[in-house]
PDB file of N, CA and C in Angstrom:
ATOM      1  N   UNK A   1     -57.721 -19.233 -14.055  1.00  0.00           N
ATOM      2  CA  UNK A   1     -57.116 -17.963 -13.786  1.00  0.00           C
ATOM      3  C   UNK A   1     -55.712 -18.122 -13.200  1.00  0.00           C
ATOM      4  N   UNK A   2     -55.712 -19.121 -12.157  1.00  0.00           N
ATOM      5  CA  UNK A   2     -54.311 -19.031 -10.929  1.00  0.00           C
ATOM      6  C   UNK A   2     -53.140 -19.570 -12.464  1.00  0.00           C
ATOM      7  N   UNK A   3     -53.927 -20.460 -13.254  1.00  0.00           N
ATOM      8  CA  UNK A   3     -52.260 -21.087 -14.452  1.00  0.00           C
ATOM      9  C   UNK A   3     -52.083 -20.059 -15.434  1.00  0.00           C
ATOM     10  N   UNK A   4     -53.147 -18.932 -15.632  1.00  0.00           N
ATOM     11  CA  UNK A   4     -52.690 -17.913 -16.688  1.00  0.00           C
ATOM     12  C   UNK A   4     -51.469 -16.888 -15.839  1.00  0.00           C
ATOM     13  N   UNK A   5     -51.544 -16.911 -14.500  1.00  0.00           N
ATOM     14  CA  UNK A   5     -51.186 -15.889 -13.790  1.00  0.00           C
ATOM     15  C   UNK A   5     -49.467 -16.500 -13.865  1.00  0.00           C
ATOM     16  N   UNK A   6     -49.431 -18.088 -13.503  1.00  0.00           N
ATOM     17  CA  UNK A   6     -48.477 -18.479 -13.462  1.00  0.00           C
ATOM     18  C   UNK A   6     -47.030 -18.600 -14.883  1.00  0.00           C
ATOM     19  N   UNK A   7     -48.195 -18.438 -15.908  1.00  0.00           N
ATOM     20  CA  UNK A   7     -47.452 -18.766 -16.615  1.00  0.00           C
ATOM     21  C   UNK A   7     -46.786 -17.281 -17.308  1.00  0.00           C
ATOM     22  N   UNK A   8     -47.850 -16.019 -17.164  1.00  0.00           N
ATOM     23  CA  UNK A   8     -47.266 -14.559 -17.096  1.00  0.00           C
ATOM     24  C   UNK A   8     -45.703 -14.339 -16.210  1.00  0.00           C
ATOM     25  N   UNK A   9     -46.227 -15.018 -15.195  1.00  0.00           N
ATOM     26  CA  UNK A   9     -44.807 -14.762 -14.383  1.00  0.00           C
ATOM     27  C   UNK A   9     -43.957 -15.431 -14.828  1.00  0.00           C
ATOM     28  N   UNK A  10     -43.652 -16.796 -15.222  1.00  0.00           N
ATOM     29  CA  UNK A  10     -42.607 -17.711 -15.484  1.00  0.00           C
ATOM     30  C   UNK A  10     -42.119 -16.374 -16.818  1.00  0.00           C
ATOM     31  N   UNK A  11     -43.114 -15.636 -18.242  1.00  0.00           N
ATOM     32  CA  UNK A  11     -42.721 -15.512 -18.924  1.00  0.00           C
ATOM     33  C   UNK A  11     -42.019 -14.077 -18.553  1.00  0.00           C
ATOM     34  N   UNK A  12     -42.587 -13.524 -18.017  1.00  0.00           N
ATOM     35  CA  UNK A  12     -41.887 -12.609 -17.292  1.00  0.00           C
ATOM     36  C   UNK A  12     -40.476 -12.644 -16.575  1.00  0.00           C
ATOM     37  N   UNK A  13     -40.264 -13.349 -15.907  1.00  0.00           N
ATOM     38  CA  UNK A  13     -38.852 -13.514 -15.222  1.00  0.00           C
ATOM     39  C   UNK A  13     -37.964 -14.094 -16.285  1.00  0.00           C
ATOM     40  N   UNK A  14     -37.942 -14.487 -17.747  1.00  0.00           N
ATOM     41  CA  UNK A  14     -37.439 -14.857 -18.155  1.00  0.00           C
ATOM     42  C   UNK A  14     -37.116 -14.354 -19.236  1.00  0.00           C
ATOM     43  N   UNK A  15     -38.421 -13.281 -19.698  1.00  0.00           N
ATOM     44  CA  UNK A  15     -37.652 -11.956 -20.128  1.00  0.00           C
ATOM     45  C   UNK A  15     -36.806 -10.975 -18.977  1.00  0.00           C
ATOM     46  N   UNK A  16     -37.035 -10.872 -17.945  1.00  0.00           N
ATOM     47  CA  UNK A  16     -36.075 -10.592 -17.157  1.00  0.00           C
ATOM     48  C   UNK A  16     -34.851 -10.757 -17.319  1.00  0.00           C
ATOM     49  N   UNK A  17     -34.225 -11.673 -16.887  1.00  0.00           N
ATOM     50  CA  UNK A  17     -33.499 -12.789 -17.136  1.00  0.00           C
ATOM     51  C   UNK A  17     -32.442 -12.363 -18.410  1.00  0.00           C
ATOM     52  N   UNK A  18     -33.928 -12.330 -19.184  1.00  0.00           N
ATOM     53  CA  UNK A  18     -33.121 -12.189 -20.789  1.00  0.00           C
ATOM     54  C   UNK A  18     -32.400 -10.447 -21.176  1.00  0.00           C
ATOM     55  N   UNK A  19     -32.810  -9.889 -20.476  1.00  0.00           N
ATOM     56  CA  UNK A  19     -33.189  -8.777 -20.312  1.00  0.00           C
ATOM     57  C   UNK A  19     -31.677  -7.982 -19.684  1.00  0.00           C
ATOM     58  N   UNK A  20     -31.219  -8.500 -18.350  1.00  0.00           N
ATOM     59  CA  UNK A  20     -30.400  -8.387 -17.934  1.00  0.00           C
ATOM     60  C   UNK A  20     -29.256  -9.124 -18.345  1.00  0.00           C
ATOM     61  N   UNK A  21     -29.228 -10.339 -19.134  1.00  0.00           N
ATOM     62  CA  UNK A  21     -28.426 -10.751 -19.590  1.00  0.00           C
ATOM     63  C   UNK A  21     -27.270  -9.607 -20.935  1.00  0.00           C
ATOM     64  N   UNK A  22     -28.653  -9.374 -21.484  1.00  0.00           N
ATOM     65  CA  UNK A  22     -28.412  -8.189 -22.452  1.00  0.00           C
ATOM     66  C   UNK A  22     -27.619  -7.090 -22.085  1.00  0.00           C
ATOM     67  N   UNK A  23     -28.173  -6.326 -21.102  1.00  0.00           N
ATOM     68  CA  UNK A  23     -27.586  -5.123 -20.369  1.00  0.00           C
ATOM     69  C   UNK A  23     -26.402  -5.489 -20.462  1.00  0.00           C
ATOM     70  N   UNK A  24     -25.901  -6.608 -19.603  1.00  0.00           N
ATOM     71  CA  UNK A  24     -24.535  -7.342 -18.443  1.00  0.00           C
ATOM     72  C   UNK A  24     -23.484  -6.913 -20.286  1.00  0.00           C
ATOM     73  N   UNK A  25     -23.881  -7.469 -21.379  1.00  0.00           N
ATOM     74  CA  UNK A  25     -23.260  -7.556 -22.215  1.00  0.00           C
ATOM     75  C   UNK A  25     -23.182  -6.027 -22.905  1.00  0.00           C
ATOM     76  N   UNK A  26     -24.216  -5.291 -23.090  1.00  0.00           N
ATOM     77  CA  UNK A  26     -23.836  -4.246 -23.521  1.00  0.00           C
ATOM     78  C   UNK A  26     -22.751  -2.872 -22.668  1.00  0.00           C
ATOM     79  N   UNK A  27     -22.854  -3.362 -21.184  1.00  0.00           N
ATOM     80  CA  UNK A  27     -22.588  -3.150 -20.260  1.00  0.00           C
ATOM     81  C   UNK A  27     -20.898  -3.282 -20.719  1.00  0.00           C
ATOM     82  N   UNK A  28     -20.502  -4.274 -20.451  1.00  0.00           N
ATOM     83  CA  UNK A  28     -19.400  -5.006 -20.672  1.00  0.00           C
ATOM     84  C   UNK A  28     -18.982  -4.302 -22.144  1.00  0.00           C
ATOM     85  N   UNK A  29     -19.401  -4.423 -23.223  1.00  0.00           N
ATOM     86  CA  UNK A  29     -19.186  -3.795 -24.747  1.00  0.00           C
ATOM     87  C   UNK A  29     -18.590  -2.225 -24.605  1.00  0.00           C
ATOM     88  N   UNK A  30     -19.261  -1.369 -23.644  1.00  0.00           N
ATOM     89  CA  UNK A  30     -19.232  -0.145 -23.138  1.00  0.00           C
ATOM     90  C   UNK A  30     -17.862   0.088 -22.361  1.00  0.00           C
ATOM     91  N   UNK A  31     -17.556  -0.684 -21.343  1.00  0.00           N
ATOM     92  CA  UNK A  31     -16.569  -0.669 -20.766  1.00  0.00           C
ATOM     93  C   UNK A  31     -15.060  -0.587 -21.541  1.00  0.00           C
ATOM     94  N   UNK A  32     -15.334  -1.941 -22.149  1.00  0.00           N
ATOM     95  CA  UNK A  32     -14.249  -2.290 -23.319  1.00  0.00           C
ATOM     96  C   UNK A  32     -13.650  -0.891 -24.121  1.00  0.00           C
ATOM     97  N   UNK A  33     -14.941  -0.595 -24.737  1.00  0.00           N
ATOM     98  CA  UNK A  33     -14.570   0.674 -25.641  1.00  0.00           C
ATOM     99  C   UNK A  33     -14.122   2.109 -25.159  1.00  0.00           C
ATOM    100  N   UNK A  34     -14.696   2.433 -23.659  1.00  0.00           N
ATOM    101  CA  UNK A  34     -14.241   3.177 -23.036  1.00  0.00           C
ATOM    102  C   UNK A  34     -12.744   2.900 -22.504  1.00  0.00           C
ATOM    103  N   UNK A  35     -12.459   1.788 -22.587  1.00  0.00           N
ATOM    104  CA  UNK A  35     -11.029   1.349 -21.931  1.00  0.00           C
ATOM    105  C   UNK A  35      -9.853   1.386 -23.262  1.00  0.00           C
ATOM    106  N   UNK A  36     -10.246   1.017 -24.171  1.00  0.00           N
ATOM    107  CA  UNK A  36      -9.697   1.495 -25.102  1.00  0.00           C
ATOM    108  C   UNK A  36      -9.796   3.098 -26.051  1.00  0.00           C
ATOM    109  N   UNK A  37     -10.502   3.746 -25.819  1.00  0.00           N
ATOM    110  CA  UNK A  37     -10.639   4.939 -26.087  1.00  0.00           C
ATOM    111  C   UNK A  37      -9.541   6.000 -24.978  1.00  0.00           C
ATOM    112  N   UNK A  38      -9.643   5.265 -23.869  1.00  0.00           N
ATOM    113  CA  UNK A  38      -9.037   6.195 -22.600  1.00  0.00           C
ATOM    114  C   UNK A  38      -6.941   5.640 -22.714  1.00  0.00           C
ATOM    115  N   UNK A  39      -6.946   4.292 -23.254  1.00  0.00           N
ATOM    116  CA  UNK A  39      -5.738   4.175 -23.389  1.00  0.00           C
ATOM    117  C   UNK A  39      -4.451   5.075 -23.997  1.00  0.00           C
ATOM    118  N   UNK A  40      -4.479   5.495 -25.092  1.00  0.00           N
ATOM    119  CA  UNK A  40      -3.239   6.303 -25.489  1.00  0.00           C
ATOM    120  C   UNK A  40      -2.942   7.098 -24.122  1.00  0.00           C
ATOM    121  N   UNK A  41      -4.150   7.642 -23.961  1.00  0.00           N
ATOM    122  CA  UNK A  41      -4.085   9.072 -22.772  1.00  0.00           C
ATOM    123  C   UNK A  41      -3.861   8.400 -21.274  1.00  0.00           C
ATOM    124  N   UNK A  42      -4.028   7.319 -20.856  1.00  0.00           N
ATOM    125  CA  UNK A  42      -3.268   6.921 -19.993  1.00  0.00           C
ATOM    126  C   UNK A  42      -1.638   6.344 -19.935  1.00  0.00           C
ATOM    127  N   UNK A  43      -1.372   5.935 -21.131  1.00  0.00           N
ATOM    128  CA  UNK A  43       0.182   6.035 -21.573  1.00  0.00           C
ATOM    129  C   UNK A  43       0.853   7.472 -21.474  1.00  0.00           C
ATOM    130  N   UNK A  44       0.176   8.366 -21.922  1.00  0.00           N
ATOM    131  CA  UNK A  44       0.620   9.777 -21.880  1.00  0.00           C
ATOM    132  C   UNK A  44       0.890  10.057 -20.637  1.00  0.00           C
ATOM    133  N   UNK A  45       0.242  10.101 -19.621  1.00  0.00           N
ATOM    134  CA  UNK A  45      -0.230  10.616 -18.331  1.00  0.00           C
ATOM    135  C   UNK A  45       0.892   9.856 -17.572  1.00  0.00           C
ATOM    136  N   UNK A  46       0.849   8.275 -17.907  1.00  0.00           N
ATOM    137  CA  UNK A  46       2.320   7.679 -17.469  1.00  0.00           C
ATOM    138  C   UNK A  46       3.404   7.789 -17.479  1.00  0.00           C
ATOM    139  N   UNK A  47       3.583   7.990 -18.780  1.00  0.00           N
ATOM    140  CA  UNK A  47       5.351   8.891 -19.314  1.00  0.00           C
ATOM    141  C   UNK A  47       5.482  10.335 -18.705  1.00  0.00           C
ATOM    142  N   UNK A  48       4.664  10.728 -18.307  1.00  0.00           N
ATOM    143  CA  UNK A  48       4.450  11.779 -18.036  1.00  0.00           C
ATOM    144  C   UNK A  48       5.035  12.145 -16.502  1.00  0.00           C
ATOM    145  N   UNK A  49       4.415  11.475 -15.880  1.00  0.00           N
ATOM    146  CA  UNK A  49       4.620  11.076 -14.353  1.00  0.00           C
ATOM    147  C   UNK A  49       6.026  10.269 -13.988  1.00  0.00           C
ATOM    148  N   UNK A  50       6.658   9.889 -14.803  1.00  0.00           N
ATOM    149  CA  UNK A  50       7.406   9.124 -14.559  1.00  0.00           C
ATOM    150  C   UNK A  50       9.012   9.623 -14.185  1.00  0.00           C
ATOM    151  N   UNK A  51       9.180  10.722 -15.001  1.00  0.00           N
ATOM    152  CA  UNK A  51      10.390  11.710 -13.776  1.00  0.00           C
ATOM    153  C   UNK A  51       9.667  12.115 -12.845  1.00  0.00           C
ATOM    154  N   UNK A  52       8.774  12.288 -12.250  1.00  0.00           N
ATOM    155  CA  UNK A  52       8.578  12.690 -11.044  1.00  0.00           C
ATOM    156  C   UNK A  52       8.566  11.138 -10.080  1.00  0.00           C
ATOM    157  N   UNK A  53       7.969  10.205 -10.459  1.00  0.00           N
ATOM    158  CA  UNK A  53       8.115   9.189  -9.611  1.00  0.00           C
ATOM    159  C   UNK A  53       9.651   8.897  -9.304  1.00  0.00           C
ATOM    160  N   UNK A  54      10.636   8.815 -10.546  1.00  0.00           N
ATOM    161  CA  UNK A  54      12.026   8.434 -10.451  1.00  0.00           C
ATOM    162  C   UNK A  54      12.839   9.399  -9.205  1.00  0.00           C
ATOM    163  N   UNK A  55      11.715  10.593  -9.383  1.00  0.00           N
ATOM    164  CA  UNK A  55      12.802  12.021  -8.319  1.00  0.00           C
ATOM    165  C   UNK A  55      12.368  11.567  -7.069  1.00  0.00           C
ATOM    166  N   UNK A  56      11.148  10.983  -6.797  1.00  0.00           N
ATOM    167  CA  UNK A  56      10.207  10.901  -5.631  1.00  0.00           C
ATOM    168  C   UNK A  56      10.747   9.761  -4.984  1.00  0.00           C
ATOM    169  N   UNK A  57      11.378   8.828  -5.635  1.00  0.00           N
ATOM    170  CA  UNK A  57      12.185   7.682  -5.440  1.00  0.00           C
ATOM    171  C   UNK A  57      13.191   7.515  -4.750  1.00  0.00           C
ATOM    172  N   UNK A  58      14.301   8.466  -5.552  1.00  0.00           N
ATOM    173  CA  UNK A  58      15.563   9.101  -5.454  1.00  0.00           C
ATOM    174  C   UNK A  58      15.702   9.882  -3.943  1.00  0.00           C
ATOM    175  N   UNK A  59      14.457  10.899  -3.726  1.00  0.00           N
ATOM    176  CA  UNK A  59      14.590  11.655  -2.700  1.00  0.00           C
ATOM    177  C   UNK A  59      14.127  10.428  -1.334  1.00  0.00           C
ATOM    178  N   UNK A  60      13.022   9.565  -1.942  1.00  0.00           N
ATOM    179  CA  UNK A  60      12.716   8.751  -0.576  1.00  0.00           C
ATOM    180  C   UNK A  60      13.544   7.891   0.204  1.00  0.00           C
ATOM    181  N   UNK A  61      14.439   7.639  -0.823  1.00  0.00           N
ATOM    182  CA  UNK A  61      15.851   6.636  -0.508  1.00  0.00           C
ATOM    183  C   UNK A  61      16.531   7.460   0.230  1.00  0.00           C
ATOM    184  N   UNK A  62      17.116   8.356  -0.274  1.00  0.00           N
ATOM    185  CA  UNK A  62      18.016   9.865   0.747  1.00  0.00           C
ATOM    186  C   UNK A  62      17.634   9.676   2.080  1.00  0.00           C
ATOM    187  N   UNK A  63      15.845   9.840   2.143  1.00  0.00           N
ATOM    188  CA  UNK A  63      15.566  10.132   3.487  1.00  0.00           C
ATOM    189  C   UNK A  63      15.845   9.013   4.561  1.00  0.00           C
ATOM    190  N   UNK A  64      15.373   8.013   3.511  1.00  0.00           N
ATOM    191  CA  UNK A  64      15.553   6.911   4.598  1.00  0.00           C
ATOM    192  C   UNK A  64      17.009   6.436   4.621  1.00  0.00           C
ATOM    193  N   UNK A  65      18.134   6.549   4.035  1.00  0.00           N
ATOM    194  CA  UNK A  65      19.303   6.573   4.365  1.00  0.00           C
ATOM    195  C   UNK A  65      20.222   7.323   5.475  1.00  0.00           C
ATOM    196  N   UNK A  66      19.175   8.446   5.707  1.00  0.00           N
ATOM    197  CA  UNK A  66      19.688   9.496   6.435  1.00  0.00           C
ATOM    198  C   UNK A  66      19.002   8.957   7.899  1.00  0.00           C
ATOM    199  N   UNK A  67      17.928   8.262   7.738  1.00  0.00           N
ATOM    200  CA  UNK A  67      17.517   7.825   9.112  1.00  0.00           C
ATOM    201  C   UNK A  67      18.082   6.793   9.613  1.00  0.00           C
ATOM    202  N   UNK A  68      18.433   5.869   8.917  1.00  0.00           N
ATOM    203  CA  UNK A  68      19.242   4.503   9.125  1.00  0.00           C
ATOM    204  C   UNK A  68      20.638   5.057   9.508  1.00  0.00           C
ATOM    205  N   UNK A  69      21.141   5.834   8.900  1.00  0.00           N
ATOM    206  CA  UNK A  69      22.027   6.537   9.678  1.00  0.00           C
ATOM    207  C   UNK A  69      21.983   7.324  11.168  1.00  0.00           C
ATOM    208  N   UNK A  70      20.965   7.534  11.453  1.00  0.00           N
ATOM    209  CA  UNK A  70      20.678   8.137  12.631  1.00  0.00           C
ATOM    210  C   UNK A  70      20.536   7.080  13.760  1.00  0.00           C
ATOM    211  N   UNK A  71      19.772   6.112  13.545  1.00  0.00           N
ATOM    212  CA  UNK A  71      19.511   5.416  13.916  1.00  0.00           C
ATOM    213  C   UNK A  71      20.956   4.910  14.681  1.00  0.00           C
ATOM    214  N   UNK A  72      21.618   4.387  13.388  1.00  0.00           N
ATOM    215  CA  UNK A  72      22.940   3.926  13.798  1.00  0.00           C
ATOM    216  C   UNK A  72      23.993   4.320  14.828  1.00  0.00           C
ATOM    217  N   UNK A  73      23.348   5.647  14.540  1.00  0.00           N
ATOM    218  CA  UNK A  73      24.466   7.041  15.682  1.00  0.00           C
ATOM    219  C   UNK A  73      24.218   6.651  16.910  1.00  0.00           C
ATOM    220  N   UNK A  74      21.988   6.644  17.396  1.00  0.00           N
ATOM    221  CA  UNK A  74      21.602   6.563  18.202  1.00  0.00           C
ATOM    222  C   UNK A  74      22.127   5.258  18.954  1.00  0.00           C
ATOM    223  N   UNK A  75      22.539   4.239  18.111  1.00  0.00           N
ATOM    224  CA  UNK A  75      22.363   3.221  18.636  1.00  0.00           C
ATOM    225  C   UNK A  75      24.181   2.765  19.506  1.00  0.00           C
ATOM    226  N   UNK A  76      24.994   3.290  18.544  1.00  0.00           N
ATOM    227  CA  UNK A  76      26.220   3.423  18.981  1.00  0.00           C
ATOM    228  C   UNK A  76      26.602   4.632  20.301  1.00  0.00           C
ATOM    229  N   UNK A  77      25.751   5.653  20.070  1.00  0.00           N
ATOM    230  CA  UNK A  77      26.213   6.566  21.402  1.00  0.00           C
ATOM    231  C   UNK A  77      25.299   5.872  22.594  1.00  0.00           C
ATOM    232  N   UNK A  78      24.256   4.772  22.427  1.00  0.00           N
ATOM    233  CA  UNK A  78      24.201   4.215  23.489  1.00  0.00           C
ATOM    234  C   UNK A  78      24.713   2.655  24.089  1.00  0.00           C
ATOM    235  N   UNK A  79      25.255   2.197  22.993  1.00  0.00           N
ATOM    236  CA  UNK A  79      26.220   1.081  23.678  1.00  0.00           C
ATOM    237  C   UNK A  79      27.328   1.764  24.758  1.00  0.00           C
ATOM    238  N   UNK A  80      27.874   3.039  23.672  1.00  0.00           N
ATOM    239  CA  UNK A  80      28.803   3.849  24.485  1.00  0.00           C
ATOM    240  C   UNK A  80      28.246   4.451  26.177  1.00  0.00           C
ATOM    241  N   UNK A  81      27.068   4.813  25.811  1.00  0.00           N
ATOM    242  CA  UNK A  81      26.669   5.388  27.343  1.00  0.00           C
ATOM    243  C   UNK A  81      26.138   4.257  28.550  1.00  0.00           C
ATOM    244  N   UNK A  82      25.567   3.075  27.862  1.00  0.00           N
ATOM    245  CA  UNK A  82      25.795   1.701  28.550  1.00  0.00           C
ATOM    246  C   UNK A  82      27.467   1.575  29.133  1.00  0.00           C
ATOM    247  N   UNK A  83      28.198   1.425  27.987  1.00  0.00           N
ATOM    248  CA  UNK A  83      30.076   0.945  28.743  1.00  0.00           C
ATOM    249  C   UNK A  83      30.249   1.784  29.885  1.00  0.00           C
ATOM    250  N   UNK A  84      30.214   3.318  29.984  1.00  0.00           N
ATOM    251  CA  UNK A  84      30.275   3.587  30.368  1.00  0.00           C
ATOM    252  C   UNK A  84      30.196   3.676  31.756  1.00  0.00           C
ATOM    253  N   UNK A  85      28.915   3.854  31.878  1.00  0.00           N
ATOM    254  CA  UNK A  85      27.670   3.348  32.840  1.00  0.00           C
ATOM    255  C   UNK A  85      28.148   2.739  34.055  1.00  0.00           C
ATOM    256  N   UNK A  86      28.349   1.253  32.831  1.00  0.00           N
ATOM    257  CA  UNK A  86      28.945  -0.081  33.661  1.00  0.00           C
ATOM    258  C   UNK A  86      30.374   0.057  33.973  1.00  0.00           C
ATOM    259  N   UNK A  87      31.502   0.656  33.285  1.00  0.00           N
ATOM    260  CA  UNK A  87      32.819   0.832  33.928  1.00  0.00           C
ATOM    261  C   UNK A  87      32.781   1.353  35.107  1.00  0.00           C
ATOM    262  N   UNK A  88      32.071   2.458  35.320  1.00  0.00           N
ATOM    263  CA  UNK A  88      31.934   3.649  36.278  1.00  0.00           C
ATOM    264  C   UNK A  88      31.442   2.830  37.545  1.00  0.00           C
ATOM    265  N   UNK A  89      30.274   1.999  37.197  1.00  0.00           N
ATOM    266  CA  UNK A  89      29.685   1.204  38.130  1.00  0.00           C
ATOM    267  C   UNK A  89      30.841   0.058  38.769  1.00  0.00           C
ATOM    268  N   UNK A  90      31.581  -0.248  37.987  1.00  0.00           N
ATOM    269  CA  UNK A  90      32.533  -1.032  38.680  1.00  0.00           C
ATOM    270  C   UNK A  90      33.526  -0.602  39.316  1.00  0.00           C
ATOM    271  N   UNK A  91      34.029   0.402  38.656  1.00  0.00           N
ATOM    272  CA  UNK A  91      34.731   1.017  39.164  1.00  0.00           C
ATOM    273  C   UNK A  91      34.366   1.476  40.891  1.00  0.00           C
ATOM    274  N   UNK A  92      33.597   2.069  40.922  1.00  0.00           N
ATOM    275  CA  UNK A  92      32.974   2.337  42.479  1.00  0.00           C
ATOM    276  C   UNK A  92      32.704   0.866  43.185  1.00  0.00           C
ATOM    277  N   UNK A  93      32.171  -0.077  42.359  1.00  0.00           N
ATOM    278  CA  UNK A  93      32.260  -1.338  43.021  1.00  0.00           C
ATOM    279  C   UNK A  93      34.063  -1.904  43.913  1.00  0.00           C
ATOM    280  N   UNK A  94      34.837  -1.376  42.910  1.00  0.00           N
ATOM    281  CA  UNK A  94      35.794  -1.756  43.044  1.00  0.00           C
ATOM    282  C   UNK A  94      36.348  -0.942  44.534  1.00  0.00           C
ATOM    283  N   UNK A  95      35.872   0.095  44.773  1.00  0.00           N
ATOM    284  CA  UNK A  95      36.205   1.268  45.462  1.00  0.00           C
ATOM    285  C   UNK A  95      35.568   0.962  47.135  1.00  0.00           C
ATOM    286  N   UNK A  96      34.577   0.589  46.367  1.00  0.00           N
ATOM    287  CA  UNK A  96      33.920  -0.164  47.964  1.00  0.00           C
ATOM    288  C   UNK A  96      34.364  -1.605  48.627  1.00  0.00           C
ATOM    289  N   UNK A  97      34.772  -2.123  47.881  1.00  0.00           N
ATOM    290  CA  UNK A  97      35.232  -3.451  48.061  1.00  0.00           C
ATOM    291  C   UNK A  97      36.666  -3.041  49.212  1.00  0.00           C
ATOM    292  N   UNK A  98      37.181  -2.533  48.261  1.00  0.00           N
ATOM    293  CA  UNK A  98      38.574  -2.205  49.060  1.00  0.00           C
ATOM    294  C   UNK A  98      38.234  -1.465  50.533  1.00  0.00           C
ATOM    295  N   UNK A  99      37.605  -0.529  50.526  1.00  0.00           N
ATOM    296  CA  UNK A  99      36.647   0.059  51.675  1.00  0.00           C
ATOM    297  C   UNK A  99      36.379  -0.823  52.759  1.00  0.00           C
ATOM    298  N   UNK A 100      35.942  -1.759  52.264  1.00  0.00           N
ATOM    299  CA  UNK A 100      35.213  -3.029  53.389  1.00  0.00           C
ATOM    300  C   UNK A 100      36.661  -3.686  53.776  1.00  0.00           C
TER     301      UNK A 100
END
């Protein structure tokens, strides 16, 4: 009994086996054809999109040009408010010195 049982199972898992092998491929066959069936219409959909990406581009550059510019402003009106700062500071340094 226990080697009939064994040998059901061996034949079993190997139609399994065989079984899923099959699927994996028809599986795969399916994909293919769906991927080529869906192609023209994803070329379409691309050309399609593609002045809007070029505008979306165009405008994202602007923005970030306009910030790098800001940036730049920010960064120059505070070297300026640093000089300042420090002239002023010496200046009174200078003021006290003479004082003493």
């Amino acid at each position: 009994m226990a080697l009939k049982t064994k040998v059901i199972k061996k034949k079993v898992t190997k139609l399994a086996k065989k079984t899923a092998k099959e699927s994996e491929k028809a599986m795969k066959s399916a994909v293919k054809k769906v991927q080529k069936a869906a192609a023209p219409k994803v070329k379409q959909l691309k050309k399609a999109a593609e002045p809007k990406v070029k505008e979306l581009k165009k405008t994202a550059a602007k923005v970030q040009a306009k910030v790098e510019k800001a940036v730049a402003q920010g960064v120059k009106s505070g070297k300026k408010a640093l000089k300042k700062g420090l002239e002023a500071s010496s200046t009174q340094l200078a003021k006290a010195a003479k004082a003493l």
